[in-house]
PDB file of N, CA and C in Angstrom:
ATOM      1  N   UNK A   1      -1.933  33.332  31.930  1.00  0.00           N
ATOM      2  CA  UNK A   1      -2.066  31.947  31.527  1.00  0.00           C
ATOM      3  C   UNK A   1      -1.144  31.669  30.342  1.00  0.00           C
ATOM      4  N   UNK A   2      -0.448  30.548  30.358  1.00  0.00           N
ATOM      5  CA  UNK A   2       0.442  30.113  29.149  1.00  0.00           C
ATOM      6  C   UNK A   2      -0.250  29.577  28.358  1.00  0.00           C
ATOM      7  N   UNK A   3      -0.086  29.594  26.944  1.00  0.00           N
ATOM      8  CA  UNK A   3      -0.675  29.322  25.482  1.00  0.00           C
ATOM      9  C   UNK A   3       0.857  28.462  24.677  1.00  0.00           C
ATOM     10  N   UNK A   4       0.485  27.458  24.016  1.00  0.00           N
ATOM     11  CA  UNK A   4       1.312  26.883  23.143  1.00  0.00           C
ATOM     12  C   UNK A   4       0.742  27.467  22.179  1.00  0.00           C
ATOM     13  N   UNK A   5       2.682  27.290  21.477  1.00  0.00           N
ATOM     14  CA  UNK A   5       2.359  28.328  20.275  1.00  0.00           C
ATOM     15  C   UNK A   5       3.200  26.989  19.255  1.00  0.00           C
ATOM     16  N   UNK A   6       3.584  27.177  18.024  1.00  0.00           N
ATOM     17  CA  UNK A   6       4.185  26.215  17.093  1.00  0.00           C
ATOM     18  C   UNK A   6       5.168  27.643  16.797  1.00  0.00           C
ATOM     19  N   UNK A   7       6.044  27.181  15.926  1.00  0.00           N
ATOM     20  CA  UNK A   7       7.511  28.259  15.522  1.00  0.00           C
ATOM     21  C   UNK A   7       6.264  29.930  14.924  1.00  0.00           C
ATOM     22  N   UNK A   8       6.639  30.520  14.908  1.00  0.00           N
ATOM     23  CA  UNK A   8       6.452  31.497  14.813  1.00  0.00           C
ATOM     24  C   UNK A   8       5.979  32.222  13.250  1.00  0.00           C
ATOM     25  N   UNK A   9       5.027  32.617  12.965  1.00  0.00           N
ATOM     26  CA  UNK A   9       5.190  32.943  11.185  1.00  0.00           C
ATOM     27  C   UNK A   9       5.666  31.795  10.423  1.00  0.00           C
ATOM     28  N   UNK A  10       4.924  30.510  10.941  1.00  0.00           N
ATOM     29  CA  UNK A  10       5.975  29.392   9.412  1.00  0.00           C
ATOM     30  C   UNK A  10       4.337  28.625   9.265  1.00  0.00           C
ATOM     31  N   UNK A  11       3.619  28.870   9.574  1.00  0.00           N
ATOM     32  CA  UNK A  11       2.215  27.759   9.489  1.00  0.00           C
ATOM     33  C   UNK A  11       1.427  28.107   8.051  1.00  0.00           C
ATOM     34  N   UNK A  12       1.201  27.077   7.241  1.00  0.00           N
ATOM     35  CA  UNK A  12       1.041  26.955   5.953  1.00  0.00           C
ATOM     36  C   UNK A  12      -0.791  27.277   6.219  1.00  0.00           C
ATOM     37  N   UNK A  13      -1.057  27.868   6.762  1.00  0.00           N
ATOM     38  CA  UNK A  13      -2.713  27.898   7.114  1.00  0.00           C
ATOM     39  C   UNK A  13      -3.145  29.178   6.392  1.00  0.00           C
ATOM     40  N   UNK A  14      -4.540  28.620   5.808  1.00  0.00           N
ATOM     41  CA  UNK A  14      -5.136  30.012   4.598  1.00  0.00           C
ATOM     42  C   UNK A  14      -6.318  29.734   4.594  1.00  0.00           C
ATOM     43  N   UNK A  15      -7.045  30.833   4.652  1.00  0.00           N
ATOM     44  CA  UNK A  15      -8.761  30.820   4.828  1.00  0.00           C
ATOM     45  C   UNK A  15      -9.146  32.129   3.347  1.00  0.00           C
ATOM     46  N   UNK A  16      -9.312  31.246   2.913  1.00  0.00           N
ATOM     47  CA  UNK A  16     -10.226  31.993   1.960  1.00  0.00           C
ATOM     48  C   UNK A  16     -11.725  32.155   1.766  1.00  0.00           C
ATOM     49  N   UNK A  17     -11.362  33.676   2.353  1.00  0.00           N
ATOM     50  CA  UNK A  17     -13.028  33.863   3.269  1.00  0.00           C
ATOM     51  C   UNK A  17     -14.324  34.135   2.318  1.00  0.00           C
ATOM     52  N   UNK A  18     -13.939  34.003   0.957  1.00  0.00           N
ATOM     53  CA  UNK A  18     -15.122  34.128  -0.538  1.00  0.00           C
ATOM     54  C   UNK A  18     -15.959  32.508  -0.598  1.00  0.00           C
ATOM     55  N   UNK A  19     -14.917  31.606  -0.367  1.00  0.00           N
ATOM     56  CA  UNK A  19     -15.332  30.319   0.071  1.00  0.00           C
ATOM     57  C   UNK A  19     -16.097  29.864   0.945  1.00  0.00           C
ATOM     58  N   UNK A  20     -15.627  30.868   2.075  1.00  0.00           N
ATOM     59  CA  UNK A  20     -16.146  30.092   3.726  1.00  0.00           C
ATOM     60  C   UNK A  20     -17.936  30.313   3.487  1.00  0.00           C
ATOM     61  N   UNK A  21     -18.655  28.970   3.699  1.00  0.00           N
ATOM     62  CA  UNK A  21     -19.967  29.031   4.092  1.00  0.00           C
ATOM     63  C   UNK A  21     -20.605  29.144   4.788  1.00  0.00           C
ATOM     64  N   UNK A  22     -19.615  29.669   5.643  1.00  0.00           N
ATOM     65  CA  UNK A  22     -20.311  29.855   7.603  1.00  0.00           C
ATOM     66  C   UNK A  22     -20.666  28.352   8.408  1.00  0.00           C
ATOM     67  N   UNK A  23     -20.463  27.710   8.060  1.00  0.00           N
ATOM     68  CA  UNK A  23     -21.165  26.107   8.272  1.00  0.00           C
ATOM     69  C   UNK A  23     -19.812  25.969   9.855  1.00  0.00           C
ATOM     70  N   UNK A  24     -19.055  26.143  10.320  1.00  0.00           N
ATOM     71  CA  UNK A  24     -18.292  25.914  11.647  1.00  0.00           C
ATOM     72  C   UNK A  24     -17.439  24.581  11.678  1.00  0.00           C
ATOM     73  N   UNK A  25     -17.411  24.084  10.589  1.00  0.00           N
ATOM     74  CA  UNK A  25     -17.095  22.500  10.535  1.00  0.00           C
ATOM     75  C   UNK A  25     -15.496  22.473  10.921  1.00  0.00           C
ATOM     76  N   UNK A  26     -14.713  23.654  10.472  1.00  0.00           N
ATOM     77  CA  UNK A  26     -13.503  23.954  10.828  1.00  0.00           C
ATOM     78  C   UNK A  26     -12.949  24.368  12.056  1.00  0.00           C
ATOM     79  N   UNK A  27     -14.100  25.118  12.592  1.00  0.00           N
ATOM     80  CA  UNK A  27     -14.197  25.494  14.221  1.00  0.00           C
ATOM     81  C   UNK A  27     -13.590  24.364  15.226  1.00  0.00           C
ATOM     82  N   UNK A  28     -15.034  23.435  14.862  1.00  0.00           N
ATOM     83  CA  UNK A  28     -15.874  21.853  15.760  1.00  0.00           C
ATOM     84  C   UNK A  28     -14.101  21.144  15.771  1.00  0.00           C
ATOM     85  N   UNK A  29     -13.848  21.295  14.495  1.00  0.00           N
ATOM     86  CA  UNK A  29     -12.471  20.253  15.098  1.00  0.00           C
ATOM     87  C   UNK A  29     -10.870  20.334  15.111  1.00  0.00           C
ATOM     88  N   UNK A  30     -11.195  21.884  15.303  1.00  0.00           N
ATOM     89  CA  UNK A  30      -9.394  22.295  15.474  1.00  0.00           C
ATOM     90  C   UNK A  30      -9.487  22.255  16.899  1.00  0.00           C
ATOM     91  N   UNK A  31      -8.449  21.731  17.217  1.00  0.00           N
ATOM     92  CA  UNK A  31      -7.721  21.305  18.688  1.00  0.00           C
ATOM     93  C   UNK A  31      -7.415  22.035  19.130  1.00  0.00           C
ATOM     94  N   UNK A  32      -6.409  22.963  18.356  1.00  0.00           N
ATOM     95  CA  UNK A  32      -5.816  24.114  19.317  1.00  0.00           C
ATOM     96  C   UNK A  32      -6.867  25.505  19.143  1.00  0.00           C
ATOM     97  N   UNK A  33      -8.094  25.906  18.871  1.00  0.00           N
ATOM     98  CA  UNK A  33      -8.610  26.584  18.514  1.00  0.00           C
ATOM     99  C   UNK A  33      -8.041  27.540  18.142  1.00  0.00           C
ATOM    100  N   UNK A  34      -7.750  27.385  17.156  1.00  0.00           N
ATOM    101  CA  UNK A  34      -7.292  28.522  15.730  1.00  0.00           C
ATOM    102  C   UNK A  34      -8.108  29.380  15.288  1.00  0.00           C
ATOM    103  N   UNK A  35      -9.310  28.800  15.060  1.00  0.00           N
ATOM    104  CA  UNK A  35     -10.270  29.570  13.999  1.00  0.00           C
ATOM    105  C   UNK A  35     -11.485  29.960  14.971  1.00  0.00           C
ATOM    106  N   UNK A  36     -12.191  30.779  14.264  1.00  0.00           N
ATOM    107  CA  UNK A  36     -13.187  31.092  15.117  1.00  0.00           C
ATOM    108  C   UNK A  36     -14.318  31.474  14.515  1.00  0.00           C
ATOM    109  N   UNK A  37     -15.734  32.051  14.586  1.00  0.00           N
ATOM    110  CA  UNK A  37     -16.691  32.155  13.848  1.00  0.00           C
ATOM    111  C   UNK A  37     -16.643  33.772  14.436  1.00  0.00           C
ATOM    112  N   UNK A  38     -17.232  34.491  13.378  1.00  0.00           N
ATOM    113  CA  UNK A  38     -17.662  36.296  13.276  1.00  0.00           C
ATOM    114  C   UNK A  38     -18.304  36.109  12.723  1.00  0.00           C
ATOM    115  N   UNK A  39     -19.430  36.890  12.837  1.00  0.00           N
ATOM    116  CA  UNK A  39     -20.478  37.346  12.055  1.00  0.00           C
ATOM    117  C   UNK A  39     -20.814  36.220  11.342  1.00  0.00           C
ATOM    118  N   UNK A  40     -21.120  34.719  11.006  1.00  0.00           N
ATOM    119  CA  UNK A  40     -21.717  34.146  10.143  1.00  0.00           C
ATOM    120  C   UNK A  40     -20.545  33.361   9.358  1.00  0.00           C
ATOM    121  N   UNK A  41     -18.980  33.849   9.246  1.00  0.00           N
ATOM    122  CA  UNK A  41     -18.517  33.496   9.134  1.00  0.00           C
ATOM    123  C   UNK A  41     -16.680  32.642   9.831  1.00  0.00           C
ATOM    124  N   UNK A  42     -16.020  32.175   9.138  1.00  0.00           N
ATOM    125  CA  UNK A  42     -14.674  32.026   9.851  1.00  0.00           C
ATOM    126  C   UNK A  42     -13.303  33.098  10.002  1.00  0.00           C
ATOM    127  N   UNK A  43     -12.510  32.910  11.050  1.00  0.00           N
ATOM    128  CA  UNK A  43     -11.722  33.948  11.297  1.00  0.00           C
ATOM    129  C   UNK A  43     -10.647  33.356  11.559  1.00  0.00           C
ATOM    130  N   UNK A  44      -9.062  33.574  11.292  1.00  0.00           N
ATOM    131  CA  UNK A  44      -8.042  33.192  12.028  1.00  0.00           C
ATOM    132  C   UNK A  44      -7.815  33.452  13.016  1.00  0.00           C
ATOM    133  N   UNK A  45      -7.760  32.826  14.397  1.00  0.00           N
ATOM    134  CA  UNK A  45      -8.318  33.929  15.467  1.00  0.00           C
ATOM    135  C   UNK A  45      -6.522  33.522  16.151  1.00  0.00           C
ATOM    136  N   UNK A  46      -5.356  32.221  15.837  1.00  0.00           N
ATOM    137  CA  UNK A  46      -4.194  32.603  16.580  1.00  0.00           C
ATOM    138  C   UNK A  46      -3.660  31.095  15.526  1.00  0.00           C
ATOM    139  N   UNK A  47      -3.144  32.017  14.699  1.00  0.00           N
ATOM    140  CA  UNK A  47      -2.900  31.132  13.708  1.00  0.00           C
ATOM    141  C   UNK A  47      -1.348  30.296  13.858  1.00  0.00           C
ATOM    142  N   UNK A  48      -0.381  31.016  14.986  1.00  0.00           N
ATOM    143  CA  UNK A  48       1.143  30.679  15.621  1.00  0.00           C
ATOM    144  C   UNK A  48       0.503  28.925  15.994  1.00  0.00           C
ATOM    145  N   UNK A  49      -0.825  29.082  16.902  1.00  0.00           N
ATOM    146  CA  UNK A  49      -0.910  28.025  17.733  1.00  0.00           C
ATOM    147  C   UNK A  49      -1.327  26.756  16.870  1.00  0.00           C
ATOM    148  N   UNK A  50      -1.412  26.853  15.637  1.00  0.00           N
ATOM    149  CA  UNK A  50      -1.646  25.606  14.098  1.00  0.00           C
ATOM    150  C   UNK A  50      -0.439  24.843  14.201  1.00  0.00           C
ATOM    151  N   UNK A  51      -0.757  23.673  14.295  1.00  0.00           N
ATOM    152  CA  UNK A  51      -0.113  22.285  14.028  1.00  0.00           C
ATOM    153  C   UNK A  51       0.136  21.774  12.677  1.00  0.00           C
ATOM    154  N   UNK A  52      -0.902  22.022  12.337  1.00  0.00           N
ATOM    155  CA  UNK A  52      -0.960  21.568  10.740  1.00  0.00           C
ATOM    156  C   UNK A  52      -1.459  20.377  10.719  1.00  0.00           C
ATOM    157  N   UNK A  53      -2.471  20.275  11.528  1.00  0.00           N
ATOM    158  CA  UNK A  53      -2.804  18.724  11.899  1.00  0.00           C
ATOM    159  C   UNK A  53      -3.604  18.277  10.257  1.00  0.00           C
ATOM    160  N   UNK A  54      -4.359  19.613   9.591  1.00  0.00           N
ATOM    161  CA  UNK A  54      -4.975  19.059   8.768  1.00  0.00           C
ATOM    162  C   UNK A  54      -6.472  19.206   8.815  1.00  0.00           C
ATOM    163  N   UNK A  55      -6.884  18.847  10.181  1.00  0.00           N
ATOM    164  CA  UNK A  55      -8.496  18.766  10.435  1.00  0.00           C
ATOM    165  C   UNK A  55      -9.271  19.691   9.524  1.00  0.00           C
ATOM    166  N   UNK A  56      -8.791  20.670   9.736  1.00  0.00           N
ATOM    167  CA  UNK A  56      -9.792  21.921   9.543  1.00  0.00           C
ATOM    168  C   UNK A  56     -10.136  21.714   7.628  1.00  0.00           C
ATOM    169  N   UNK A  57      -8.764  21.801   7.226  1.00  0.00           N
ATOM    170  CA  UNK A  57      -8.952  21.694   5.422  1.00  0.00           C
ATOM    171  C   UNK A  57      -9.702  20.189   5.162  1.00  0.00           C
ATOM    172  N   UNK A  58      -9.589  19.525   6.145  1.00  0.00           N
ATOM    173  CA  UNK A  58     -10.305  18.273   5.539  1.00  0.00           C
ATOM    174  C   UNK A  58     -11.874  18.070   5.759  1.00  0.00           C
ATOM    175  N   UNK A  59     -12.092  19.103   6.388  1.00  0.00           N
ATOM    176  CA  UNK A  59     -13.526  19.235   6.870  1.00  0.00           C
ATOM    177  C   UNK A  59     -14.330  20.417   6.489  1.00  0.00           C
ATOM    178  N   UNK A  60     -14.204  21.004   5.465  1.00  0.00           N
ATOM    179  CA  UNK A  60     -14.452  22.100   4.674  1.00  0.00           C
ATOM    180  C   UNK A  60     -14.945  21.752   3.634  1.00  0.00           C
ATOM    181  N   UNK A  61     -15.999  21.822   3.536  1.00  0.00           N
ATOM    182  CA  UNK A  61     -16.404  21.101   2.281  1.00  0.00           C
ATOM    183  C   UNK A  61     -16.725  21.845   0.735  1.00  0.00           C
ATOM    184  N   UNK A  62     -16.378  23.167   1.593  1.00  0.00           N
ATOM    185  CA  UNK A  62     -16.357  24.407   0.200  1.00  0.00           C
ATOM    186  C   UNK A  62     -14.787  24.568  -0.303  1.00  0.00           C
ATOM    187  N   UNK A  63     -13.561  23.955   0.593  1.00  0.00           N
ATOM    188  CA  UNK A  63     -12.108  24.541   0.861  1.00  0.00           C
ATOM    189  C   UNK A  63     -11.799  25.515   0.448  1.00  0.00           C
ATOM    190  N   UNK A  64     -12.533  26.750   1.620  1.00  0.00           N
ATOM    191  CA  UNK A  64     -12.027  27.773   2.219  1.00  0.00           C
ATOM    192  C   UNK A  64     -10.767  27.194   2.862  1.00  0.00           C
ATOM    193  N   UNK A  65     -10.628  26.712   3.518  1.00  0.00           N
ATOM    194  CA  UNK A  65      -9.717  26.681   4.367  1.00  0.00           C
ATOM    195  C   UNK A  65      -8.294  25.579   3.942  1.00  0.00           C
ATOM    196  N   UNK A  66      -7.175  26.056   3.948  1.00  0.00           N
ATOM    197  CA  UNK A  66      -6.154  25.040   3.295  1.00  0.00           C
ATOM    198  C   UNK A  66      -4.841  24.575   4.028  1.00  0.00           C
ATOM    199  N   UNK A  67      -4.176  23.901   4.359  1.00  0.00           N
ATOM    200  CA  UNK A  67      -2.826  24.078   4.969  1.00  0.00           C
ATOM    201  C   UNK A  67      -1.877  22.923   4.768  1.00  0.00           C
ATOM    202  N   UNK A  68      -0.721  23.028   4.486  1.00  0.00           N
ATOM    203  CA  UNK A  68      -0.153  21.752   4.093  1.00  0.00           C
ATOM    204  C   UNK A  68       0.401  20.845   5.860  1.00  0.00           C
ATOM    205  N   UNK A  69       0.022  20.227   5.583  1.00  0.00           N
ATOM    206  CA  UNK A  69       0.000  19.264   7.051  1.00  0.00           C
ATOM    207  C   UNK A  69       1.330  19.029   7.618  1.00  0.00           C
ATOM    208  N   UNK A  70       1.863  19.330   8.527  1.00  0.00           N
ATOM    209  CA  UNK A  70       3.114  18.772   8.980  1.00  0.00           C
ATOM    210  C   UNK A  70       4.155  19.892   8.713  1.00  0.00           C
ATOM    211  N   UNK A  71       4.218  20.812   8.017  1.00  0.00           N
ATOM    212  CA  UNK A  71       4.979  21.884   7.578  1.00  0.00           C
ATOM    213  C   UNK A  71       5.730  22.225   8.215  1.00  0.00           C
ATOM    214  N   UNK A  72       5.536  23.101   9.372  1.00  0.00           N
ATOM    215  CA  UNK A  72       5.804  24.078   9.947  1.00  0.00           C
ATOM    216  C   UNK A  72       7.159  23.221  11.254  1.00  0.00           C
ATOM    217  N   UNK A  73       6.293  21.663  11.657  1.00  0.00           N
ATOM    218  CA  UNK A  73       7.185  20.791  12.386  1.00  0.00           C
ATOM    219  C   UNK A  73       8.805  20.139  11.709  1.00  0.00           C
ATOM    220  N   UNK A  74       8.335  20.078  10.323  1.00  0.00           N
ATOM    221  CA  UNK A  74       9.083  19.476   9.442  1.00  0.00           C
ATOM    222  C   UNK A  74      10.207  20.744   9.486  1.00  0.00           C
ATOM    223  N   UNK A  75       9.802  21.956   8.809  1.00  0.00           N
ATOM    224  CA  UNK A  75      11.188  22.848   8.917  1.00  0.00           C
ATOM    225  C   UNK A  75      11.787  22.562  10.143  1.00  0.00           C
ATOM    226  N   UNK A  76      11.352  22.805  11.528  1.00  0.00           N
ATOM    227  CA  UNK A  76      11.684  22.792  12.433  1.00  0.00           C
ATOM    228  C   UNK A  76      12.874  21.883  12.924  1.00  0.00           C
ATOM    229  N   UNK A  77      12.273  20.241  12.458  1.00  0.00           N
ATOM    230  CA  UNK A  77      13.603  19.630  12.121  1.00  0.00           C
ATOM    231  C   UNK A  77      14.581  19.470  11.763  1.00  0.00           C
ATOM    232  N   UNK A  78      14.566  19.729  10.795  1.00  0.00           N
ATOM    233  CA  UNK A  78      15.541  20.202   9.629  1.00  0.00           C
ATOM    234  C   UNK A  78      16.705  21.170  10.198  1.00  0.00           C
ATOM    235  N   UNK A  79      15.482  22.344  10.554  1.00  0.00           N
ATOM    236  CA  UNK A  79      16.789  23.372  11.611  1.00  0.00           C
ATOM    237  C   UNK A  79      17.423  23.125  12.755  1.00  0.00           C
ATOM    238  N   UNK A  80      16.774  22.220  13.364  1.00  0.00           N
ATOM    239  CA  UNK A  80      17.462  21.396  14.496  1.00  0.00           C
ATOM    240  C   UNK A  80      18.479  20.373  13.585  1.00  0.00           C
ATOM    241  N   UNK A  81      18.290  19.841  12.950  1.00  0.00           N
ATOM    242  CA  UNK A  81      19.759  19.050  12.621  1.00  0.00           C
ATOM    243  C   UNK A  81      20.692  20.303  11.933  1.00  0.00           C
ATOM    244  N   UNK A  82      20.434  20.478  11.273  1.00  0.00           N
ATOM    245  CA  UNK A  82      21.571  22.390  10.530  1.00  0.00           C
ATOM    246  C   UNK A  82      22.066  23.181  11.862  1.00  0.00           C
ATOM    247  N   UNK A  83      21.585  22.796  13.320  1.00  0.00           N
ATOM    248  CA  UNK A  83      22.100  23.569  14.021  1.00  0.00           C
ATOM    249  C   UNK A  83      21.892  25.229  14.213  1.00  0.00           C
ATOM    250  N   UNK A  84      20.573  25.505  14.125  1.00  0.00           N
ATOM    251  CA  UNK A  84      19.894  26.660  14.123  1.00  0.00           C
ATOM    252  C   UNK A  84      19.288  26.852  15.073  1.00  0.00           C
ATOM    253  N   UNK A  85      18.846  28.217  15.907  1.00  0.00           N
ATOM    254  CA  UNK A  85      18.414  28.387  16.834  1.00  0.00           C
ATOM    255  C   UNK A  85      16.369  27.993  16.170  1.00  0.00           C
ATOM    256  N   UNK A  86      15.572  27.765  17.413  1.00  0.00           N
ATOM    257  CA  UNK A  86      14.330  27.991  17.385  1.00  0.00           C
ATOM    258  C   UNK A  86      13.635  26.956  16.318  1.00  0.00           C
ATOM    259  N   UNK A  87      14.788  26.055  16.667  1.00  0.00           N
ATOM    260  CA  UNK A  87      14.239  24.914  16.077  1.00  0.00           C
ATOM    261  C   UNK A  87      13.368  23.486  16.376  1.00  0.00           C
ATOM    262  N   UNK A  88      12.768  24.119  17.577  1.00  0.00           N
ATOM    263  CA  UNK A  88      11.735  23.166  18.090  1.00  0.00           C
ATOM    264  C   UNK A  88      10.417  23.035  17.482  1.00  0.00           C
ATOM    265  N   UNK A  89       9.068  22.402  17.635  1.00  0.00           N
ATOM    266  CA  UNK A  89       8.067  22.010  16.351  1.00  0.00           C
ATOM    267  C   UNK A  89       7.382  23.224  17.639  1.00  0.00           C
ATOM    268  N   UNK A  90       7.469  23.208  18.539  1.00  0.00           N
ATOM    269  CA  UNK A  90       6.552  24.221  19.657  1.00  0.00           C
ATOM    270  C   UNK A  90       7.081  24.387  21.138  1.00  0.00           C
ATOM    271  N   UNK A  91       6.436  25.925  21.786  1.00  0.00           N
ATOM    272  CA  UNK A  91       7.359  26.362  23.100  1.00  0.00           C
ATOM    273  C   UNK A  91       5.858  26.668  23.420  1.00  0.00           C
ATOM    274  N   UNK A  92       5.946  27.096  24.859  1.00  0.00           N
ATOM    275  CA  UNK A  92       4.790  27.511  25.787  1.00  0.00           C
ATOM    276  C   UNK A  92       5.229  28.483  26.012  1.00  0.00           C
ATOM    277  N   UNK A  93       4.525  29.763  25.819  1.00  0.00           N
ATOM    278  CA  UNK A  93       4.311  31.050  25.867  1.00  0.00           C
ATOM    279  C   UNK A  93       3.890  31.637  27.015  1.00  0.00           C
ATOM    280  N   UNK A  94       4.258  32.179  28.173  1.00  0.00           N
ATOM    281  CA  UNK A  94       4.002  32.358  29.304  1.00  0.00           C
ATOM    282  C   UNK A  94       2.889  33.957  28.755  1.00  0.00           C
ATOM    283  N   UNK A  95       1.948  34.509  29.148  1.00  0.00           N
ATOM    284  CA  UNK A  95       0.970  35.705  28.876  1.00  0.00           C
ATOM    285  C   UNK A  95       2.131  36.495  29.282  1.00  0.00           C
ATOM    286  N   UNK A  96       1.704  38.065  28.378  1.00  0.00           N
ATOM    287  CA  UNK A  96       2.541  39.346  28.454  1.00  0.00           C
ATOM    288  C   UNK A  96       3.456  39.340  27.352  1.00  0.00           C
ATOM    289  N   UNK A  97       4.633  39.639  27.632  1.00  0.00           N
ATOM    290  CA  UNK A  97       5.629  39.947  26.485  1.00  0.00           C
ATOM    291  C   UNK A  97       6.033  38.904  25.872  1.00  0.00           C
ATOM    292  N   UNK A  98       5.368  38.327  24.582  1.00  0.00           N
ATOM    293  CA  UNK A  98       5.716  37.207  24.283  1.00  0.00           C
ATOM    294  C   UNK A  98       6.923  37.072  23.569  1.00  0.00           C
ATOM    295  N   UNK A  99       7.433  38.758  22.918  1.00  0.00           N
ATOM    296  CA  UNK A  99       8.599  38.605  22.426  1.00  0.00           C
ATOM    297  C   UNK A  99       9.747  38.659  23.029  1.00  0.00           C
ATOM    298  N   UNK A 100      10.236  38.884  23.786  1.00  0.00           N
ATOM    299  CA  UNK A 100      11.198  38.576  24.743  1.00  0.00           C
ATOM    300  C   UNK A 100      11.018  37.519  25.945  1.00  0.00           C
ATOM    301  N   UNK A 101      10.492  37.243  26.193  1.00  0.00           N
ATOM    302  CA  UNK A 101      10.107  36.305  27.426  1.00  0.00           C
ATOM    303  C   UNK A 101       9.512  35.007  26.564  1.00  0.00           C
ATOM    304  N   UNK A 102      10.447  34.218  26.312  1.00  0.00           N
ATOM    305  CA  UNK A 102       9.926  32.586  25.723  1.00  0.00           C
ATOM    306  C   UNK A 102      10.187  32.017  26.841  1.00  0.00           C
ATOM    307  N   UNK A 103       9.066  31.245  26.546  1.00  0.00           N
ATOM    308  CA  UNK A 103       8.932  30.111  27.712  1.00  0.00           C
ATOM    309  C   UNK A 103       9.627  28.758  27.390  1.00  0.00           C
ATOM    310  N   UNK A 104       9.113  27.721  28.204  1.00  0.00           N
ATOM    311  CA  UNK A 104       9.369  26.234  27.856  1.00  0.00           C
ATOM    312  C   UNK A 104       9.089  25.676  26.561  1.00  0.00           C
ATOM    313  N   UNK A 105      10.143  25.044  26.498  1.00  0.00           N
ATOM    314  CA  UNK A 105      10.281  23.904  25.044  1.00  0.00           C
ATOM    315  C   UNK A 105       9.342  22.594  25.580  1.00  0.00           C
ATOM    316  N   UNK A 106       8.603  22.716  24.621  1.00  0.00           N
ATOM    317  CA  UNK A 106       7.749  21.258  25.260  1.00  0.00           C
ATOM    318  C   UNK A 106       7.365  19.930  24.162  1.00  0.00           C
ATOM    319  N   UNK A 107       8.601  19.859  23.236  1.00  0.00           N
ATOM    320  CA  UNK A 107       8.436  18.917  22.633  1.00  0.00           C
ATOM    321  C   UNK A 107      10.000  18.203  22.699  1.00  0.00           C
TER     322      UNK A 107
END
């Protein structure tokens, strides 16, 4: 099964798990399910697939959880006008070898 992913290692996302109150509020409204619950508390469970939409830090009411919004799309731009490879905001990841085998550009 294919998974969207966002650029690779650039997502401004941080869980500071001394914070987290176990409460799921970050879970309930990430889109791409990022996070996940263990034991009572939260987990980064595929942190590539973060948008930076925001939801999660804004719904934390202890802020465990932090990320600067738009980040990761914004470089992306940037490297697309500089003329750099892998400069799309996100690709679809076909399952198996994800490092050699990139899939579709889907933005």
């Amino acid at each position: 099964m294919e998974k969207m992913i966002y650029l690779k290692d650039v997502v401004t996302l941080q869980l500071n798990e001394k914070n987290c109150s176990g409460c799921g509020m970050c879970v309930v409204v990430c889109p791409h399910a990022v996070l996940s619950m263990n034991n009572g508390k939260v987990q980064i469970e595929n942190r590539d697939s973060c948008m930076e939409c925001g939801a999660c830090a804004m719904n934390c009411p202890t802020h465990a959880v932090t990320v600067q919004a738009g980040v990761g799309c914004a470089a992306a731009v940037i490297n697309a006008a500089l003329g750099r490879d892998g400069a799309c905001c996100c690709v679809v990841e076909p399952s198996g070898d994800s490092e050699n085998n990139r899939g579709k550009i889907c933005c």
